[in-house]
PDB file of N, CA and C in Angstrom:
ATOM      1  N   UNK A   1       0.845  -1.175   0.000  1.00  0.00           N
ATOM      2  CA  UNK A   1       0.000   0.000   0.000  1.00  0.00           C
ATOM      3  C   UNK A   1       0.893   1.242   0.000  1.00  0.00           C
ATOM      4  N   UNK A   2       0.608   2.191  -0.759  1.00  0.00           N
ATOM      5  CA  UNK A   2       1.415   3.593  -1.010  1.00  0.00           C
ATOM      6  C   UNK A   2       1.165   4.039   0.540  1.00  0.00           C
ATOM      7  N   UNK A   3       2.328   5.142   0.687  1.00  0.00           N
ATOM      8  CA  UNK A   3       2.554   5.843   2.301  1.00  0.00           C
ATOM      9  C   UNK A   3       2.230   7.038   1.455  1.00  0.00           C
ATOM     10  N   UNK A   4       1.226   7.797   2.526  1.00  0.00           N
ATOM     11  CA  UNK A   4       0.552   9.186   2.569  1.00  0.00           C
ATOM     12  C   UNK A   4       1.114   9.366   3.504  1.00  0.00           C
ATOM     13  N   UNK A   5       1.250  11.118   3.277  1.00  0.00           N
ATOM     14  CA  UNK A   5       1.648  11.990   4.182  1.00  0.00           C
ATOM     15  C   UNK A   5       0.361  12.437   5.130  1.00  0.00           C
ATOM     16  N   UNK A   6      -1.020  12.571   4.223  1.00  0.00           N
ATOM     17  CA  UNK A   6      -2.397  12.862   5.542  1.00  0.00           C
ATOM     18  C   UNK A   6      -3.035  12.074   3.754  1.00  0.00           C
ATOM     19  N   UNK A   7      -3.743  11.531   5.142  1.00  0.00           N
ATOM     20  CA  UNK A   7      -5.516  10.983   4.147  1.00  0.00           C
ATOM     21  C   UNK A   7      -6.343  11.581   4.868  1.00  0.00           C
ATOM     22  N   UNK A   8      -7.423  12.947   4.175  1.00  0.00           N
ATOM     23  CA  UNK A   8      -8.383  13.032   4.995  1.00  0.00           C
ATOM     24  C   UNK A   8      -9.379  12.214   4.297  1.00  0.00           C
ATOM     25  N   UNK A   9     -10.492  12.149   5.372  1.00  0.00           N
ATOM     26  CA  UNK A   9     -11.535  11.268   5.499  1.00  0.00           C
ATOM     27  C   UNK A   9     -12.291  12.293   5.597  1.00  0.00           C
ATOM     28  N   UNK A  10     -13.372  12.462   4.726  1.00  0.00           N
ATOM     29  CA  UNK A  10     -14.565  13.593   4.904  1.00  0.00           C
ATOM     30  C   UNK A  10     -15.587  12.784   5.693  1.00  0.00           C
ATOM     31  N   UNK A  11     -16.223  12.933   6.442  1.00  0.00           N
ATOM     32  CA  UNK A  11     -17.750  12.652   7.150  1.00  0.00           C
ATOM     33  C   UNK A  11     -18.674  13.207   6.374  1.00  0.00           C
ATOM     34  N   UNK A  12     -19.732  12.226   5.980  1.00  0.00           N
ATOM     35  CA  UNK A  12     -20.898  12.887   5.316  1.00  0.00           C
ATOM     36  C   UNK A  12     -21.547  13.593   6.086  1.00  0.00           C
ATOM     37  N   UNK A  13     -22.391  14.603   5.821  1.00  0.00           N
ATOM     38  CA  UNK A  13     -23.293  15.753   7.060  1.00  0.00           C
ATOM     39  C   UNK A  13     -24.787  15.260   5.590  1.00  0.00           C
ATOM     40  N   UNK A  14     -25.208  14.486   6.461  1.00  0.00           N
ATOM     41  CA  UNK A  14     -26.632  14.131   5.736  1.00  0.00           C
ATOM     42  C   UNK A  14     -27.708  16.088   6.020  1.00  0.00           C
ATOM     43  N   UNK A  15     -27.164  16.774   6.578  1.00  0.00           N
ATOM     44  CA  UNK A  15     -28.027  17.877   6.417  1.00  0.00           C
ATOM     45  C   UNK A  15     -27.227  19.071   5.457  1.00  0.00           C
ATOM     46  N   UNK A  16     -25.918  18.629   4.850  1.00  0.00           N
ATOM     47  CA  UNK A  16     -25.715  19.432   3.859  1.00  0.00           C
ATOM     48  C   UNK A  16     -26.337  19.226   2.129  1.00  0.00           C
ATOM     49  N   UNK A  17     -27.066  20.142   1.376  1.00  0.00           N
ATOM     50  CA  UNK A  17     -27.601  20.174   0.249  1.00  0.00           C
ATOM     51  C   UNK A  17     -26.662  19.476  -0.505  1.00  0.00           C
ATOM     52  N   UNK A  18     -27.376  18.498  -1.185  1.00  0.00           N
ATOM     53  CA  UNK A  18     -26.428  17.822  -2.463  1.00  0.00           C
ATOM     54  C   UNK A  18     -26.738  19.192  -4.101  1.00  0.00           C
ATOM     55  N   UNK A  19     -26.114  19.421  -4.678  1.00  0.00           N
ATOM     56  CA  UNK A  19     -25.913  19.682  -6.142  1.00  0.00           C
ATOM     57  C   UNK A  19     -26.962  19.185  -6.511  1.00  0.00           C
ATOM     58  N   UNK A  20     -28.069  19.532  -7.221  1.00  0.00           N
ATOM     59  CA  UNK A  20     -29.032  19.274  -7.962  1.00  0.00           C
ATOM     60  C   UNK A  20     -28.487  18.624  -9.549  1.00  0.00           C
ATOM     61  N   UNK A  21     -27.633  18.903 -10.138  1.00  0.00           N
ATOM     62  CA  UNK A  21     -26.881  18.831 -10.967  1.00  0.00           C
ATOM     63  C   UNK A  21     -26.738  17.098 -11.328  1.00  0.00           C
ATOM     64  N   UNK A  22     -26.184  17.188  -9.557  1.00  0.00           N
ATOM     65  CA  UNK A  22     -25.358  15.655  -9.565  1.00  0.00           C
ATOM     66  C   UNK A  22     -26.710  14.417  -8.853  1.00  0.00           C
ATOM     67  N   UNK A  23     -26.588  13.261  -9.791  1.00  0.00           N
ATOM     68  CA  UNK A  23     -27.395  11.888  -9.559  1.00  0.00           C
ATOM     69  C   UNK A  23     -27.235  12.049  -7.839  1.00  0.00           C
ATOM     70  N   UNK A  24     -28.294  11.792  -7.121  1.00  0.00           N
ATOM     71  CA  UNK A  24     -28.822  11.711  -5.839  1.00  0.00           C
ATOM     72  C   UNK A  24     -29.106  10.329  -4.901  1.00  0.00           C
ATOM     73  N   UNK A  25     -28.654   9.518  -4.185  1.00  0.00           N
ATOM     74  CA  UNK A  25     -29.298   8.665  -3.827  1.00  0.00           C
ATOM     75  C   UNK A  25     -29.038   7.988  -2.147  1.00  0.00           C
ATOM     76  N   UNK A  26     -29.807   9.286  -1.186  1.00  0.00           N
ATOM     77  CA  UNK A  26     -29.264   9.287  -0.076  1.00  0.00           C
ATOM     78  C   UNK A  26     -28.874   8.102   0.351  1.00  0.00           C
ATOM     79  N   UNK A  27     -29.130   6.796   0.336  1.00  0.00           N
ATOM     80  CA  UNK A  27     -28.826   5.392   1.014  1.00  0.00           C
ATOM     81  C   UNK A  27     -27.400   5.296   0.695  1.00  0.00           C
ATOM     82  N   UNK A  28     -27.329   5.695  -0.731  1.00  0.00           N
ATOM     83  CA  UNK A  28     -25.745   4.997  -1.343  1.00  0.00           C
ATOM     84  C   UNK A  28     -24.401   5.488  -0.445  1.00  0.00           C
ATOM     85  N   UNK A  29     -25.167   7.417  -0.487  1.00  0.00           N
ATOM     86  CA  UNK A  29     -24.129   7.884   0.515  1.00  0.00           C
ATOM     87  C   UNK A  29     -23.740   7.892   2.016  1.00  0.00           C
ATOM     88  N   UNK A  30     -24.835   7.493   2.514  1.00  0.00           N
ATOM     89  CA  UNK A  30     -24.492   7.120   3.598  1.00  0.00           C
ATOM     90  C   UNK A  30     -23.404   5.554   3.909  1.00  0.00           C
ATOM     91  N   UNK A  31     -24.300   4.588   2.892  1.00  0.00           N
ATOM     92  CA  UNK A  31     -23.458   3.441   3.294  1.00  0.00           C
ATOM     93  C   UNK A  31     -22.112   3.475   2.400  1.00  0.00           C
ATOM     94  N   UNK A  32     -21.807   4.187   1.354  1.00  0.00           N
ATOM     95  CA  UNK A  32     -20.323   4.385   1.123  1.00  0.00           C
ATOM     96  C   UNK A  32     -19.846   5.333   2.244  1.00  0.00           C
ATOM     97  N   UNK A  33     -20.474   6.463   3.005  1.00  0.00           N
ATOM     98  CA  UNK A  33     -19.604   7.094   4.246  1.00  0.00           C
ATOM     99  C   UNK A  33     -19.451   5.891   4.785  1.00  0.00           C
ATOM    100  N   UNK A  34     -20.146   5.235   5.598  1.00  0.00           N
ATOM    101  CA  UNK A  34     -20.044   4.146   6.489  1.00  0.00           C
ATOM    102  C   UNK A  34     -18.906   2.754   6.193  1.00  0.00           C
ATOM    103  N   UNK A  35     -18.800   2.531   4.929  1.00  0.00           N
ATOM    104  CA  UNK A  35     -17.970   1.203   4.402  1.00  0.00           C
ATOM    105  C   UNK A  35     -16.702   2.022   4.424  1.00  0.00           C
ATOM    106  N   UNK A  36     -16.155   3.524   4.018  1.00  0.00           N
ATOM    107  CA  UNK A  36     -15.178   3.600   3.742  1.00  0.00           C
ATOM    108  C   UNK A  36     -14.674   4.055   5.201  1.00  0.00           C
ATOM    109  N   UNK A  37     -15.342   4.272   6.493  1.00  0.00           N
ATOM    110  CA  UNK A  37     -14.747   4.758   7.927  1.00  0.00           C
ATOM    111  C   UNK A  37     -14.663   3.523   8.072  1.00  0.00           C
ATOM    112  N   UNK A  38     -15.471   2.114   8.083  1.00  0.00           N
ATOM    113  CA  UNK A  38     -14.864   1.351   8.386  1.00  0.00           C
ATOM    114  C   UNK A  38     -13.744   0.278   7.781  1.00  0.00           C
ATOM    115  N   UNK A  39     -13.785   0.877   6.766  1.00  0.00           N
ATOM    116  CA  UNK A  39     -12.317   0.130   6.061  1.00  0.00           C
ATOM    117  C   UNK A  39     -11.044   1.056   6.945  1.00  0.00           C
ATOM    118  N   UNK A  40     -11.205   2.525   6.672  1.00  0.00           N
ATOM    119  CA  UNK A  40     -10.137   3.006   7.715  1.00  0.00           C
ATOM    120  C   UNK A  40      -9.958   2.195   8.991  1.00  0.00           C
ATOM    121  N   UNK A  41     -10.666   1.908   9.679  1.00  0.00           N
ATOM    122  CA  UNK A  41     -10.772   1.705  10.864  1.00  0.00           C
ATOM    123  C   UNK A  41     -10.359   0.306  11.001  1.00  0.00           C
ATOM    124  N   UNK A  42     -10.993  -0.388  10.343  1.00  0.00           N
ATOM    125  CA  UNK A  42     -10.331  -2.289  10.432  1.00  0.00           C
ATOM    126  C   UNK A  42      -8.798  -2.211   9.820  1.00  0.00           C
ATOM    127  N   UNK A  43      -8.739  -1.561   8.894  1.00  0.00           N
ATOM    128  CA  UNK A  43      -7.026  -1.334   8.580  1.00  0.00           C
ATOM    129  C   UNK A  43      -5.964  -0.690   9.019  1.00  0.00           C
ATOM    130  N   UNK A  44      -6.817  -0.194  10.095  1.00  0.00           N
ATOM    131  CA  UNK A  44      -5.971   0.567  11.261  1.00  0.00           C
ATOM    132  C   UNK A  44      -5.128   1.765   9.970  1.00  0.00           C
ATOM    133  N   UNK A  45      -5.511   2.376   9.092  1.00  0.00           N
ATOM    134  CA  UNK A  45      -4.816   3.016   7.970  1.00  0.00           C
ATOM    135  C   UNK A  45      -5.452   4.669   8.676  1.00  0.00           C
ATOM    136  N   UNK A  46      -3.959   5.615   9.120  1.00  0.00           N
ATOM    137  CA  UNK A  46      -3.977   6.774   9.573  1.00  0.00           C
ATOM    138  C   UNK A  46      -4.794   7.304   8.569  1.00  0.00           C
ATOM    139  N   UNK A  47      -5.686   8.016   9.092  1.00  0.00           N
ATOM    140  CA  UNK A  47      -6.784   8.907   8.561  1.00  0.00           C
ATOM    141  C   UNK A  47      -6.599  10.662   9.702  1.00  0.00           C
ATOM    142  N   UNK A  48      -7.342  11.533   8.723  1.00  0.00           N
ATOM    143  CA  UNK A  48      -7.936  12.680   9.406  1.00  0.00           C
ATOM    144  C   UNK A  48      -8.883  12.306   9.048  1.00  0.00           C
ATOM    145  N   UNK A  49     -10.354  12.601  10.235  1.00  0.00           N
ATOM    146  CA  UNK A  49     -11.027  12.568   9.948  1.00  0.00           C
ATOM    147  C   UNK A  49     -11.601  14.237   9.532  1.00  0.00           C
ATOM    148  N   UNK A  50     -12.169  14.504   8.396  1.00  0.00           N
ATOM    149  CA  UNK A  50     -13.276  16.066   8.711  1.00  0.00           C
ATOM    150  C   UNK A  50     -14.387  16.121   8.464  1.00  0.00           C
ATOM    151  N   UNK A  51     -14.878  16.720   9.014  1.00  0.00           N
ATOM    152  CA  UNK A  51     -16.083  16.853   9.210  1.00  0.00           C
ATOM    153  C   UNK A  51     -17.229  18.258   8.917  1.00  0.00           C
ATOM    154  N   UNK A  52     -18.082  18.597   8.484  1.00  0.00           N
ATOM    155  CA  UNK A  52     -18.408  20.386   7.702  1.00  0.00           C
ATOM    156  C   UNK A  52     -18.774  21.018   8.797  1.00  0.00           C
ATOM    157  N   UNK A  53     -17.749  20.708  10.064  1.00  0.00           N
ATOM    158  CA  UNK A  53     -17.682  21.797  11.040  1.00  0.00           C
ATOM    159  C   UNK A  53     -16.261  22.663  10.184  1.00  0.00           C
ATOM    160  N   UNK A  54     -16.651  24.292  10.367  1.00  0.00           N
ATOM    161  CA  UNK A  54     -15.787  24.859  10.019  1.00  0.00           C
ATOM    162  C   UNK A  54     -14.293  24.887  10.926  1.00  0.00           C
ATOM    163  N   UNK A  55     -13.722  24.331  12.208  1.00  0.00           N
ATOM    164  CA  UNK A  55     -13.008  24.322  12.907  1.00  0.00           C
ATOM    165  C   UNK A  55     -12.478  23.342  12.271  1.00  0.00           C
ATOM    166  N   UNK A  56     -12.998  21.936  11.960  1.00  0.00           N
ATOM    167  CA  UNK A  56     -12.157  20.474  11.423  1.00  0.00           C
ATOM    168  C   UNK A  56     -11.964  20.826  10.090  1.00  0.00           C
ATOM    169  N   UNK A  57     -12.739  21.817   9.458  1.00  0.00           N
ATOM    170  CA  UNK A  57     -12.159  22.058   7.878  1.00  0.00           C
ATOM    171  C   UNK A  57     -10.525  23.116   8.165  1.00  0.00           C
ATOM    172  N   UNK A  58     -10.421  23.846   9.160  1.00  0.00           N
ATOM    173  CA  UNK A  58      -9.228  24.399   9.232  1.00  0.00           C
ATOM    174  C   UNK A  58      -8.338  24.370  10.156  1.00  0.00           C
ATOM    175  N   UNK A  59      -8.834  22.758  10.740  1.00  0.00           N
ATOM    176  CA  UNK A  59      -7.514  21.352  11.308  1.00  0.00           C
ATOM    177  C   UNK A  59      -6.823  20.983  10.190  1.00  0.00           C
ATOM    178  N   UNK A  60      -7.731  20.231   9.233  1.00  0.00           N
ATOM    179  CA  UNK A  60      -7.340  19.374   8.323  1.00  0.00           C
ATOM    180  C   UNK A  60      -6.188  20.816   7.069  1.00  0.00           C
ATOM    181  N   UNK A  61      -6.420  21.977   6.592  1.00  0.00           N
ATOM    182  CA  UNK A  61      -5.753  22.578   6.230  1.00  0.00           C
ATOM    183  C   UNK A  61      -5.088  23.053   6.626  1.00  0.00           C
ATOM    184  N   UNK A  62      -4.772  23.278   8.440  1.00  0.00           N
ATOM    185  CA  UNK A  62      -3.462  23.353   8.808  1.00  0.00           C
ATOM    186  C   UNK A  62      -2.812  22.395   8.971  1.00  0.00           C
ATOM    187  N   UNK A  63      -3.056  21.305   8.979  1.00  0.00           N
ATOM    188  CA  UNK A  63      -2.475  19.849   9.355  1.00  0.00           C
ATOM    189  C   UNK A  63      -1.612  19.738   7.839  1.00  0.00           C
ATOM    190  N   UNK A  64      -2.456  20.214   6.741  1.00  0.00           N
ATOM    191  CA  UNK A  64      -1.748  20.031   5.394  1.00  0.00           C
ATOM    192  C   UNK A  64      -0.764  20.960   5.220  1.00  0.00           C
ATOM    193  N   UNK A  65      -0.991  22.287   5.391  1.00  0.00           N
ATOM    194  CA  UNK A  65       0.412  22.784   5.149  1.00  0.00           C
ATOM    195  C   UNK A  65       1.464  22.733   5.890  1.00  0.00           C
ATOM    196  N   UNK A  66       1.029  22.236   7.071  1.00  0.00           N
ATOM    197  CA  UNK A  66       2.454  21.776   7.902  1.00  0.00           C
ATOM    198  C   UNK A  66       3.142  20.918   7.142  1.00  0.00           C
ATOM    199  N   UNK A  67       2.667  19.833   6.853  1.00  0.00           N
ATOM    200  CA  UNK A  67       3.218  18.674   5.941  1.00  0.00           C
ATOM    201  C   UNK A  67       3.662  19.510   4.995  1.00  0.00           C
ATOM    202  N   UNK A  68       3.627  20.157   4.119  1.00  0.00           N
ATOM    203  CA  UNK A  68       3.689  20.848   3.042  1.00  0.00           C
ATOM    204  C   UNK A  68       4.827  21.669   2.886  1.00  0.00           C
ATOM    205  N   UNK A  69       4.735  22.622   4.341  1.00  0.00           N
ATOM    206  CA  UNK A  69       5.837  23.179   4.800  1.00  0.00           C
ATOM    207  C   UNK A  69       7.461  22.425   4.978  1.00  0.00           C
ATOM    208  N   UNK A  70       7.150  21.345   5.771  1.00  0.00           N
ATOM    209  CA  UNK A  70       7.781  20.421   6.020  1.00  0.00           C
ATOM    210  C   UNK A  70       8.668  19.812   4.788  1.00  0.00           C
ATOM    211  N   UNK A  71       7.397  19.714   4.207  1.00  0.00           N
ATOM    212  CA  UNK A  71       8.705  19.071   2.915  1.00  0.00           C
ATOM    213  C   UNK A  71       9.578  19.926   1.723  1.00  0.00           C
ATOM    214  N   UNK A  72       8.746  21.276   2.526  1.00  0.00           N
ATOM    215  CA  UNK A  72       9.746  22.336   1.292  1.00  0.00           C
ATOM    216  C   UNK A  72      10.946  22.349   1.845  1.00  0.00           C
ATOM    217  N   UNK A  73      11.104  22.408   2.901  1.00  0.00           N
ATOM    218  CA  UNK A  73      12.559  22.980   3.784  1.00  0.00           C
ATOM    219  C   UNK A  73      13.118  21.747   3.852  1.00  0.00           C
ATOM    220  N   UNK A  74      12.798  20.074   3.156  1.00  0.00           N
ATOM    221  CA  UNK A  74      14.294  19.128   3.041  1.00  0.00           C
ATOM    222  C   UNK A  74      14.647  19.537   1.392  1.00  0.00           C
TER     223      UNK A  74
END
């Protein structure tokens, strides 16, 4: 398996509006949120999790440019 520097993991928020645009089918998304936290989770495979709280959306983007940072200065 390839090594990541961060995998985030989005959490679905079943009360955010889907795109009218885009094919709809609340069951699917929930149980792909659900199959893919628990594949993280049985594979013990480091995840961020975020979530459409605005505080975990600007964890997960400071968490990235640290990494980011990090690898400019080797």
């Amino acid at each position: 398996m390839p090594k990541y520097d961060l995998l985030l993991a989005t959490v679905l928020d079943k009360t955010m509006p889907v795109e009218q645009q885009h094919d709809y089918a609340p069951r699917y998304r929930v149980l792909v949120d659900q199959h893919v936290h628990a594949l993280l989770a049985a594979e013990t495979i480091p995840h961020l999790r975020v979530t459409s709280a605005p505080a975990s959306q600007a964890s997960a983007v400071a968490q990235a440019l640290e990494i980011c940072l990090k690898e400019a200065a080797v």
